[in-house]
N, C-alpha and C. Protein backbone atom coordinates (compact mmCIF):
# COMPACT_ATOMS: atom_id res chain seq x y z
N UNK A 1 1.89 12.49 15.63
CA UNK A 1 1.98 11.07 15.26
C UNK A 1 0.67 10.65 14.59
N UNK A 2 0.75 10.27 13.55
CA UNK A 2 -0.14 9.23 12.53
C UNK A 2 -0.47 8.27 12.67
N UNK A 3 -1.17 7.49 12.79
CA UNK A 3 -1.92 6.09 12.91
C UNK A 3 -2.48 5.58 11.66
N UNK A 4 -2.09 4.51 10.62
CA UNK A 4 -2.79 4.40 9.39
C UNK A 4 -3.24 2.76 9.78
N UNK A 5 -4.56 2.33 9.73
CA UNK A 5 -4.87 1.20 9.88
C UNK A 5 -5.77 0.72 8.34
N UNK A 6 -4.95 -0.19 7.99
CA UNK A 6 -5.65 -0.82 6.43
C UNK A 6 -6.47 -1.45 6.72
N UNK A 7 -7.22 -2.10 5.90
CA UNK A 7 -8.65 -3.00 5.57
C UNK A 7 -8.95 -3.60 4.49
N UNK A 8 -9.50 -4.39 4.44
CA UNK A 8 -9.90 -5.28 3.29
C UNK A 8 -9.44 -6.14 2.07
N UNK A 9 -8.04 -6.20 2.50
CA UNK A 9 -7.59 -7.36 1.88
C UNK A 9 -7.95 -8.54 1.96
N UNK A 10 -7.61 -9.76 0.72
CA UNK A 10 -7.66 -11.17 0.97
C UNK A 10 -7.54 -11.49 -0.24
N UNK A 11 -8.12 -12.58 -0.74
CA UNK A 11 -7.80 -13.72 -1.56
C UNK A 11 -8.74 -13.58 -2.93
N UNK A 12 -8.42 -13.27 -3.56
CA UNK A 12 -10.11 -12.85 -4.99
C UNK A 12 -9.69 -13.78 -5.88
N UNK A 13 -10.45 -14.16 -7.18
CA UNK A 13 -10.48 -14.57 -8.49
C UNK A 13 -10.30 -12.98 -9.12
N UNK A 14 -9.62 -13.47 -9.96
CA UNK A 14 -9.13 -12.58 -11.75
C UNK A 14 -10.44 -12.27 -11.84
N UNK A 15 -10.75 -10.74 -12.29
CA UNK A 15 -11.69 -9.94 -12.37
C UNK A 15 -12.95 -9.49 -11.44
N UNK A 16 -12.44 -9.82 -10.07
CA UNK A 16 -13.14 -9.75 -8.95
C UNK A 16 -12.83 -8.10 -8.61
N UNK A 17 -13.36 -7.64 -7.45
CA UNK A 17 -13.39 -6.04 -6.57
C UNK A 17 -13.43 -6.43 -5.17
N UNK A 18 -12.46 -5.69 -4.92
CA UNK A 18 -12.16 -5.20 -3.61
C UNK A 18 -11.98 -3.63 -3.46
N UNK A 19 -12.33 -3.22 -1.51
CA UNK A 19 -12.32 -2.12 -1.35
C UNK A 19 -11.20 -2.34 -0.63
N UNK A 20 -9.92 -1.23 -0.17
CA UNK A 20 -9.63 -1.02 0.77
C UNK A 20 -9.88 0.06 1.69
N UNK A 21 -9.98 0.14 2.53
CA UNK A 21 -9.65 1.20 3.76
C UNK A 21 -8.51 1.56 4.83
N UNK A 22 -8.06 2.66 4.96
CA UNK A 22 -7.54 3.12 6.03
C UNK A 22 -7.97 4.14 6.56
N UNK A 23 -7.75 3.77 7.70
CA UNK A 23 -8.39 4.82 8.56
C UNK A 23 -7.29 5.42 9.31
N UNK A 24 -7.57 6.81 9.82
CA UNK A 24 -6.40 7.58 10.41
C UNK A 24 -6.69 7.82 11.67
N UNK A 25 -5.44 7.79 12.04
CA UNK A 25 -5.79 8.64 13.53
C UNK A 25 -4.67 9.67 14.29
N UNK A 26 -4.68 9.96 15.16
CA UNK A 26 -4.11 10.82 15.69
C UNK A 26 -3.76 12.09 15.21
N UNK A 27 -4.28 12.82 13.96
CA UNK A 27 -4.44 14.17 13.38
C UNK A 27 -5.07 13.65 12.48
N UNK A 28 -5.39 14.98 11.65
CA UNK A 28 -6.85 14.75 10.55
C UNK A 28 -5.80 14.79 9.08
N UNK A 29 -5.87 14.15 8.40
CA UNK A 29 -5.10 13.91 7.52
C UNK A 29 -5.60 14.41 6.19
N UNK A 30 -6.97 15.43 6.23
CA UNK A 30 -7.64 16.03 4.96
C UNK A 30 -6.71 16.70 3.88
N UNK A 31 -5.68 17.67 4.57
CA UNK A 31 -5.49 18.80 3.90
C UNK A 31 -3.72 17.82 3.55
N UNK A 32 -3.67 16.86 3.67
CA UNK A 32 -2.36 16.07 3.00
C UNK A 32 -2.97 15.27 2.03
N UNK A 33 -1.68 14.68 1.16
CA UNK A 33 -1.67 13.88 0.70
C UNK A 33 -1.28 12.41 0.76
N UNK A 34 -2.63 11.54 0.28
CA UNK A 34 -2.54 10.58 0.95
C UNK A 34 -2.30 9.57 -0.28
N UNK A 35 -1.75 8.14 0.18
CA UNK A 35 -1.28 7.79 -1.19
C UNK A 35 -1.51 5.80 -1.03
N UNK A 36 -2.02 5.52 -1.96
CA UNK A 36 -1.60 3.39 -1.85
C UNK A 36 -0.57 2.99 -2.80
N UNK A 37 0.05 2.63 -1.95
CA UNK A 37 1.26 2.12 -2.55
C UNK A 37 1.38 0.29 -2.36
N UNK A 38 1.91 -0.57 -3.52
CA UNK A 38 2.37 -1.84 -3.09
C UNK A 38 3.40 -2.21 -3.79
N UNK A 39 3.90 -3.58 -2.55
CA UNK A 39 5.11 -4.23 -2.94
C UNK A 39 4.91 -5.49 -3.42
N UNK A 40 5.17 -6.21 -4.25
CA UNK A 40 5.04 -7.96 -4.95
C UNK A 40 6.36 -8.19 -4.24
N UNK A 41 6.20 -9.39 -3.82
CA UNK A 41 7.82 -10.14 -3.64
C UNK A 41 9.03 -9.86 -5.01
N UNK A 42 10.15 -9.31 -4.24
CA UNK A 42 11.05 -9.23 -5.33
C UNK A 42 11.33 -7.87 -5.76
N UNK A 43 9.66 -7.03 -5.55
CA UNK A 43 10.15 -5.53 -6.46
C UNK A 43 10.08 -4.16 -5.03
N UNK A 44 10.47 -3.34 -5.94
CA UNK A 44 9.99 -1.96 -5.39
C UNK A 44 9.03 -1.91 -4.91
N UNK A 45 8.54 -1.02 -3.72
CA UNK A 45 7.11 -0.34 -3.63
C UNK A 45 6.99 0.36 -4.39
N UNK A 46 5.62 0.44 -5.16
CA UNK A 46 5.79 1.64 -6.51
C UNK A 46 4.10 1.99 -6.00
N UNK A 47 3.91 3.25 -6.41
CA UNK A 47 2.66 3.97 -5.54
C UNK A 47 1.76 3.95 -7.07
N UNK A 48 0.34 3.01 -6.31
CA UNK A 48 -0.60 2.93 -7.36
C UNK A 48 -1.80 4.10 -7.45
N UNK A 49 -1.82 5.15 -6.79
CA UNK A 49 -3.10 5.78 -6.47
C UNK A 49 -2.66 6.81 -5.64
N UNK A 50 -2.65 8.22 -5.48
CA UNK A 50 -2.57 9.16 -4.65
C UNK A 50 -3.46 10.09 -4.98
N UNK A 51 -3.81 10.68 -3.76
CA UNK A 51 -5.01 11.84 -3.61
C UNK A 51 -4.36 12.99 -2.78
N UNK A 52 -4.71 14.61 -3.60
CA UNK A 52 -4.46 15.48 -2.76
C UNK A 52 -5.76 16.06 -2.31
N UNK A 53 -5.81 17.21 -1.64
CA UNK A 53 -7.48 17.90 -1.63
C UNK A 53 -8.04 18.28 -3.14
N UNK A 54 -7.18 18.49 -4.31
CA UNK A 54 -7.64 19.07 -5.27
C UNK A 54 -7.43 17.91 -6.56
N UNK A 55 -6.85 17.04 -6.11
CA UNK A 55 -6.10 16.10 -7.60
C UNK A 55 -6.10 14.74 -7.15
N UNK A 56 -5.99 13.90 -8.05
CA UNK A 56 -5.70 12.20 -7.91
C UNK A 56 -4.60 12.03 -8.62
N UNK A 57 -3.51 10.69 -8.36
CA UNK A 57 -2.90 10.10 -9.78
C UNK A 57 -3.41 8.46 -9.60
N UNK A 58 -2.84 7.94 -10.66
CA UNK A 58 -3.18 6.58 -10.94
C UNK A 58 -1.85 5.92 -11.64
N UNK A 59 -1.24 4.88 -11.22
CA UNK A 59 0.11 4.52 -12.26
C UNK A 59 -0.95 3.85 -13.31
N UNK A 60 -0.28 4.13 -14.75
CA UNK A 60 -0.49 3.50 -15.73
C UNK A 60 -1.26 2.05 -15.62
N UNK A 61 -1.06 1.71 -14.84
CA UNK A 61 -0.85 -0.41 -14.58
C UNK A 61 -2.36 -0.42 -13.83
N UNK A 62 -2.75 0.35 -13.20
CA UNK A 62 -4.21 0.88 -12.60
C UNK A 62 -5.38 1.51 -13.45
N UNK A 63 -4.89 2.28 -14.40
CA UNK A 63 -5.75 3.14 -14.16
C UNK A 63 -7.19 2.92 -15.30
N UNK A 64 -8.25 3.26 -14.83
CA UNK A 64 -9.48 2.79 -15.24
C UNK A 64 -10.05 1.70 -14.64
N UNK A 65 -9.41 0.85 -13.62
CA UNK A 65 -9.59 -0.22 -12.71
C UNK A 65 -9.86 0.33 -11.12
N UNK A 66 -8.64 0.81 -10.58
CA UNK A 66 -8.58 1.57 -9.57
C UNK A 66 -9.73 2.82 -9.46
N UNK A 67 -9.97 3.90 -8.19
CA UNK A 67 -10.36 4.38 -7.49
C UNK A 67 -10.18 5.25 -6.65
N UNK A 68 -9.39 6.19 -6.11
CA UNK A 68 -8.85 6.39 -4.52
C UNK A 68 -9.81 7.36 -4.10
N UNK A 69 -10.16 7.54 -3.18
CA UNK A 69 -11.51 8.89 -2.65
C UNK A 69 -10.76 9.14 -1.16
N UNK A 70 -11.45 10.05 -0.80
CA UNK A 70 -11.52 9.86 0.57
C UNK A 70 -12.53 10.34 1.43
N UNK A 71 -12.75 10.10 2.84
CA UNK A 71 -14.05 10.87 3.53
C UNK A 71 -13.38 11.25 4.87
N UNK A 72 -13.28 12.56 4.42
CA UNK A 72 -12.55 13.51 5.70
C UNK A 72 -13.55 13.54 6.76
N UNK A 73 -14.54 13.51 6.73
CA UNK A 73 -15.10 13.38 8.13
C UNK A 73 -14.99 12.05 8.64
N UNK A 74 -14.54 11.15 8.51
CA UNK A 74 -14.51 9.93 8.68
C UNK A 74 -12.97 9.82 8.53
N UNK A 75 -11.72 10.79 8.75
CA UNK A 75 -10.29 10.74 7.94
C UNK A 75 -10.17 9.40 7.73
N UNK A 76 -10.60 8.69 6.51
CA UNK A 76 -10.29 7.63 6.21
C UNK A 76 -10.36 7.86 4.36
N UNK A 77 -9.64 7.07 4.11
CA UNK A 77 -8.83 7.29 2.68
C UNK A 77 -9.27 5.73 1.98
N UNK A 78 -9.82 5.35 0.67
CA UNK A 78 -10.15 4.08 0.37
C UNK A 78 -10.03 3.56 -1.35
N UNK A 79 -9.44 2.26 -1.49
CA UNK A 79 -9.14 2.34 -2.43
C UNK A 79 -10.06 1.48 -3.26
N UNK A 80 -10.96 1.70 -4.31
CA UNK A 80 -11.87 0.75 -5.07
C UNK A 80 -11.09 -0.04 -5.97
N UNK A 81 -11.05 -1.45 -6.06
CA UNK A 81 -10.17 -2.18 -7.03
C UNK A 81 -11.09 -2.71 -8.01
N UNK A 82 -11.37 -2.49 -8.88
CA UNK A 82 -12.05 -3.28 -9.69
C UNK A 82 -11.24 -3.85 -11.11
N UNK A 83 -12.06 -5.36 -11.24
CA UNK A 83 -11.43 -6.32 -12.24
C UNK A 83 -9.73 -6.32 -12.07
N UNK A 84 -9.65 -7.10 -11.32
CA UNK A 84 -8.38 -7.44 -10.52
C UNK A 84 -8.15 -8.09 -11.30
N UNK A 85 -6.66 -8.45 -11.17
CA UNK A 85 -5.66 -8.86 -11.91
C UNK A 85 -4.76 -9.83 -10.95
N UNK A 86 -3.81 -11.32 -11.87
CA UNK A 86 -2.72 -11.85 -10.92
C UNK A 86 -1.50 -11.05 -10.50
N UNK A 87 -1.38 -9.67 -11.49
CA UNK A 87 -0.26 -8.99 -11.56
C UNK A 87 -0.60 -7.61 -9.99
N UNK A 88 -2.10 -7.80 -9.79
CA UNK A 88 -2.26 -6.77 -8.42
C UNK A 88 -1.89 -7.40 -7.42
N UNK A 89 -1.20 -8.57 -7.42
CA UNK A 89 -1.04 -9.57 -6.60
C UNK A 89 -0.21 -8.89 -5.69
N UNK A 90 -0.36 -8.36 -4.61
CA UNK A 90 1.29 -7.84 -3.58
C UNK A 90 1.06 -7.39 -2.09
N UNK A 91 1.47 -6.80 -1.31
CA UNK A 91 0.96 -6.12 -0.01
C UNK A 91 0.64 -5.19 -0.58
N UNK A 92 -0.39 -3.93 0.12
CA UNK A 92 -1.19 -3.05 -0.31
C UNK A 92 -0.67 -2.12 0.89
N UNK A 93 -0.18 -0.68 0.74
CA UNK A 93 0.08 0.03 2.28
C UNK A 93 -0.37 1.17 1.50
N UNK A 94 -1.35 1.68 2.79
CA UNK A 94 -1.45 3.00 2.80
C UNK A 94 -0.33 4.17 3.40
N UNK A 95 -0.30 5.08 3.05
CA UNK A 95 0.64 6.33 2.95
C UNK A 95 0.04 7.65 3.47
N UNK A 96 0.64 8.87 4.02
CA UNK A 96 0.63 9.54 4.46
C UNK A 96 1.80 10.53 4.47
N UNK A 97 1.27 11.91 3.38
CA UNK A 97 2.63 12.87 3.21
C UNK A 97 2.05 14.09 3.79
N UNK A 98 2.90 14.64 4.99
CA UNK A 98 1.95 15.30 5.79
C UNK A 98 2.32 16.95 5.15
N UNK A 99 3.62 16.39 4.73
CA UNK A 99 4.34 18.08 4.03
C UNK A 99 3.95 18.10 2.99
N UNK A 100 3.02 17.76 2.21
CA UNK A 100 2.67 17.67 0.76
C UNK A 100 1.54 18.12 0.66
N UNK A 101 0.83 18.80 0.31
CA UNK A 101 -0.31 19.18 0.22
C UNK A 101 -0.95 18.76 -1.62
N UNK A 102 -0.07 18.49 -2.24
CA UNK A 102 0.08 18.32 -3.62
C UNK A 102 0.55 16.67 -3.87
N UNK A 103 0.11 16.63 -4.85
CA UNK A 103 0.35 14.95 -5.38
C UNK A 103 1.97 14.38 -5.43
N UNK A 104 2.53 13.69 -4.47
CA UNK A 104 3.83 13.08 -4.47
C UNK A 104 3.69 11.37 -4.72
N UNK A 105 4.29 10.86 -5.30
CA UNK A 105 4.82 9.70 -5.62
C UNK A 105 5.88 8.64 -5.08
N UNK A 106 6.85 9.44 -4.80
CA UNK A 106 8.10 8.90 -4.44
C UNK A 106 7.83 8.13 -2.68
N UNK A 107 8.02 7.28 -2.53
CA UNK A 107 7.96 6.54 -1.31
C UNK A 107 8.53 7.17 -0.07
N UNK A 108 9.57 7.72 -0.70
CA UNK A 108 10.23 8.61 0.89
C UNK A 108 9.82 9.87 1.15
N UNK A 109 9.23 10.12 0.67
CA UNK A 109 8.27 11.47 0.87
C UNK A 109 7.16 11.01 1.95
N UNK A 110 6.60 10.20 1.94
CA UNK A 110 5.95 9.80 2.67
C UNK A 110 6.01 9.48 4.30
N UNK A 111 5.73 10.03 5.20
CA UNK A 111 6.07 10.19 6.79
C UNK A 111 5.39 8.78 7.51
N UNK A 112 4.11 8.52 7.08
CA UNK A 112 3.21 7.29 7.78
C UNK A 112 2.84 6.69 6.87
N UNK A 113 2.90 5.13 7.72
CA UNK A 113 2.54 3.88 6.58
C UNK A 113 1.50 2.91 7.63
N UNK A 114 0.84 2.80 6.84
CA UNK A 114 0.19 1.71 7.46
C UNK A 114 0.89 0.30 7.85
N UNK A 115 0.24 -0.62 8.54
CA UNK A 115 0.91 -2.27 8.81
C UNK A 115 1.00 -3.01 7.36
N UNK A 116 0.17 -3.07 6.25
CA UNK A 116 -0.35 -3.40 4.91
C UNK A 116 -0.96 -4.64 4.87
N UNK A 117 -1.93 -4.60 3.76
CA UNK A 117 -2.46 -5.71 3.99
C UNK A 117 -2.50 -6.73 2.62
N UNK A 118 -2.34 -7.82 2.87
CA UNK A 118 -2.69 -8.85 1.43
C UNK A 118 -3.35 -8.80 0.68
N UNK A 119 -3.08 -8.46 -1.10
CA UNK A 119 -4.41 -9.06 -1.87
C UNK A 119 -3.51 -10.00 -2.74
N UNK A 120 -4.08 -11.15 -2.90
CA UNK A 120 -4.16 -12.38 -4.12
C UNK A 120 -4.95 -12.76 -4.95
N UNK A 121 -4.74 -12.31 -6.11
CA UNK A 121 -5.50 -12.77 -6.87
C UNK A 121 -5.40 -13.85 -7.80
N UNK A 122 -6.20 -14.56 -7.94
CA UNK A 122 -6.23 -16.07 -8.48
C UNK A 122 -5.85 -15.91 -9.97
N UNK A 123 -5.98 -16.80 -10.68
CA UNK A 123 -6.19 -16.94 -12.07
C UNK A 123 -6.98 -17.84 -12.76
């Protein structure tokens, strides 16, 4: 069993940074792939950022803004947001694909989710 606890959401102005964090627990989550995914009212969860031990992705709508790292001694996984947007506006959940060792996307691949947390961004 997985434990994903998020961090650092809240409320920003248009072109502001935020970090998130999750932190893991109950196994070491290095050698998976770990992934942030969010939902806006209305749509899909669509996955903005995934990390394997060897690779990253970024959706299109992210990328050069976004971030994802992680610090396995610390199994915590974190996402850098920079120059935010009203359109990053949504819940933020971290992910956990424990059978994946390689970069997955798809939401149901994914075994553990975090609670998720809020970002809003102003305009």
């Amino acid at each position: 069993q997985v434990r994903l606890v998020e961090s650092g959401g809240g409320l920003v102005q248009t072109g502001a940074s935020l970090r998130l964090s999750c932190a893991a627990s109950g196994r070491t989550v290095s050698s998976c792939t770990m992934a942030w995914f969010r939902q806006a009212p209305g749509m899909e969860r669509e996955c903005v950022g995934a990390i394997s031990r060897d690779n990253t992705y970024y959706d299109d709508s992210v990328k050069g803004r976004f971030t994802i790292s992680r610090d396995n001694a610390k199994n915590t996984v974190y996402l850098q947001m920079n120059n935010l947007k009203p359109e990053d506006t949504a819940v933020y959940y971290c992910a956990a694909a424990l059978g994946f060792p390689d970069i997955v996307t798809m939401s149901v691949l994914y075994d553990y989710w975090g609670q998720g947390t809020q970002i809003t961004v102003s305009s």
